[in-house]
Structures are given as C-alpha cells and as structure tokens.
Protein backbone atom coordinates (compact mmCIF):
# COMPACT_ATOMS: atom_id res chain seq x y z
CA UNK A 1 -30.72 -0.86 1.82
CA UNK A 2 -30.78 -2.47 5.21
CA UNK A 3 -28.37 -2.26 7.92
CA UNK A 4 -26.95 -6.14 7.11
CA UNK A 5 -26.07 -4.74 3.13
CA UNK A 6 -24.08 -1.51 3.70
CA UNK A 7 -20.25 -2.35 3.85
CA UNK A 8 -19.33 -0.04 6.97
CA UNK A 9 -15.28 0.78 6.40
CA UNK A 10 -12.72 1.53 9.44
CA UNK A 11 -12.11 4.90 8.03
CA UNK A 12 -9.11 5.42 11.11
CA UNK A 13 -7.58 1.91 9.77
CA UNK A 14 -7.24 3.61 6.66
CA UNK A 15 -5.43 6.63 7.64
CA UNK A 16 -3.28 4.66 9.54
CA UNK A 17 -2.40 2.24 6.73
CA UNK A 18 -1.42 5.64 4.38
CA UNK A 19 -0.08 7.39 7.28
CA UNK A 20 2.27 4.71 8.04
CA UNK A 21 3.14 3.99 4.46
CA UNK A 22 4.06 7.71 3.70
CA UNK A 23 6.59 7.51 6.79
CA UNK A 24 8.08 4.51 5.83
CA UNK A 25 8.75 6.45 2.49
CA UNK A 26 10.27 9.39 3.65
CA UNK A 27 12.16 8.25 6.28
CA UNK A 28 15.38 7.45 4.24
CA UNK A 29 15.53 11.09 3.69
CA UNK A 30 19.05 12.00 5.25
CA UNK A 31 20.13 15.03 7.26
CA UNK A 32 16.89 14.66 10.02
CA UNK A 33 14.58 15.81 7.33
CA UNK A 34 13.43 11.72 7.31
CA UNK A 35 13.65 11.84 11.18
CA UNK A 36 11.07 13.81 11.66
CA UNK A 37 9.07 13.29 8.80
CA UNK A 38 8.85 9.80 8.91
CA UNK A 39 9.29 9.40 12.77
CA UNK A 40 6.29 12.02 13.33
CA UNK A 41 4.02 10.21 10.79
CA UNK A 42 4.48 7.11 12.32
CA UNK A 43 3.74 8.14 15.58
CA UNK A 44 0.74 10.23 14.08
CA UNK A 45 -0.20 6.37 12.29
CA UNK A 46 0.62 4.54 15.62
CA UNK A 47 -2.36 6.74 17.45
CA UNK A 48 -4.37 6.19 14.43
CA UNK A 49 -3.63 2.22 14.46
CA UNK A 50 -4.93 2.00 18.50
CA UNK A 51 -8.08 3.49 17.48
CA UNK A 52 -8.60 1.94 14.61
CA UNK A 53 -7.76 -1.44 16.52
CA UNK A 54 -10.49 -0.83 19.25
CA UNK A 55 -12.82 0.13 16.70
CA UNK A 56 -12.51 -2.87 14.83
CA UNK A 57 -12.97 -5.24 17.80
CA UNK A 58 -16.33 -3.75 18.48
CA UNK A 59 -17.41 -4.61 15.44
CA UNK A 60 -16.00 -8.17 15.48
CA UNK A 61 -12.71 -7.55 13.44
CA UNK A 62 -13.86 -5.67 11.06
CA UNK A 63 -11.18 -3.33 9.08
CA UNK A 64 -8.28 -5.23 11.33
CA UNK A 65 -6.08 -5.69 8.17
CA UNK A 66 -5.52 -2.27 7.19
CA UNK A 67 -3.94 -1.97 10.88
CA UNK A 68 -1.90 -4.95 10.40
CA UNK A 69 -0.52 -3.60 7.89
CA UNK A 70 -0.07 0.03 9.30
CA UNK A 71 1.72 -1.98 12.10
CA UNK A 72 4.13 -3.08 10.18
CA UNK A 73 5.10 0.12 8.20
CA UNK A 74 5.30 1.31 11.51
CA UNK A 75 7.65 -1.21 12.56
CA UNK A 76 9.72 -0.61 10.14
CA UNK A 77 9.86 3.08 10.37
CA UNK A 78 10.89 2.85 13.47
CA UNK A 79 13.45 0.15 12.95
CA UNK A 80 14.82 2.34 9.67
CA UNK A 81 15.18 5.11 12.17
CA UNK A 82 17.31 3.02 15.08
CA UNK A 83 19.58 1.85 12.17
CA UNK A 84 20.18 5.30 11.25
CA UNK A 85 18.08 5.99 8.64
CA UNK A 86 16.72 9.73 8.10
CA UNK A 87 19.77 10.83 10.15
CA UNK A 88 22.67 9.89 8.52
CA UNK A 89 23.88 10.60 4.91
C-alpha cells in the first residue's frame, strides 16, 4: 500500500472527542464530585483539542471534525458548570 491509500487518523482528535464527551456526562453529578470530574476532563480534552487542531492543519484539515465536536462538549461542560451544575444538588 502506498502512502496516497493508508487513511492516517488524528488519534489526539479522538481522545479529545471521548474525553470531552465523558465530562459532559459526569458533570451533572452533584456535591463537586461532577466539578471536578467533568471540569478536569474537559480541561484534560481542551489540551487534547489544541493539539489535535494544529495537527490537523498540517495535514490540510484532516481529523478537524472530531475537534469540532470535542469543542462543543467542551463548551458545554463548561457552561453546565457556570450554571451550577456538578455543584449544586
């Protein structure tokens, strides 16, 4: 197989995609427990997504989606947590 028929996969877009997905789950845990679990696995996600990101551009957008995505579960994580969520009962 040549160079030109491998599928190459942004392995770091992918663990920030799951990352951020398992934060946005378990940040409605009350009592802090959701605090820090989901508020430390998004930032965990968030350093995944910026290396994912540059990754992808230097191979012209490849494996940008996954990091889309994580951005958003981030987004939301962190939005979940300013409302209260993970912290209150």
């Amino acid at each position: 197989m040549s160079d030109a028929t491998v599928r190459r996969s942004n392995w770091t877009a992918w663990a920030a995609f799951w990352t951020a997905l398992a934060g946005l789950l378990l940040m409605p845990i009350p009592l802090f427990i959701g605090l820090i679990l989901g508020g430390g696995l998004s930032i965990v996600a968030a350093v995944f997504a910026v290396i994912a990101l540059l990754k992808g551009l230097a191979r012209s957008g490849a494996g940008i989606a996954p990091v889309v995505f994580a951005a958003i579960f981030i987004a939301l994580t962190w939005a979940g947590i300013s409302a209260g969520g993970g912290v209150i009962w």
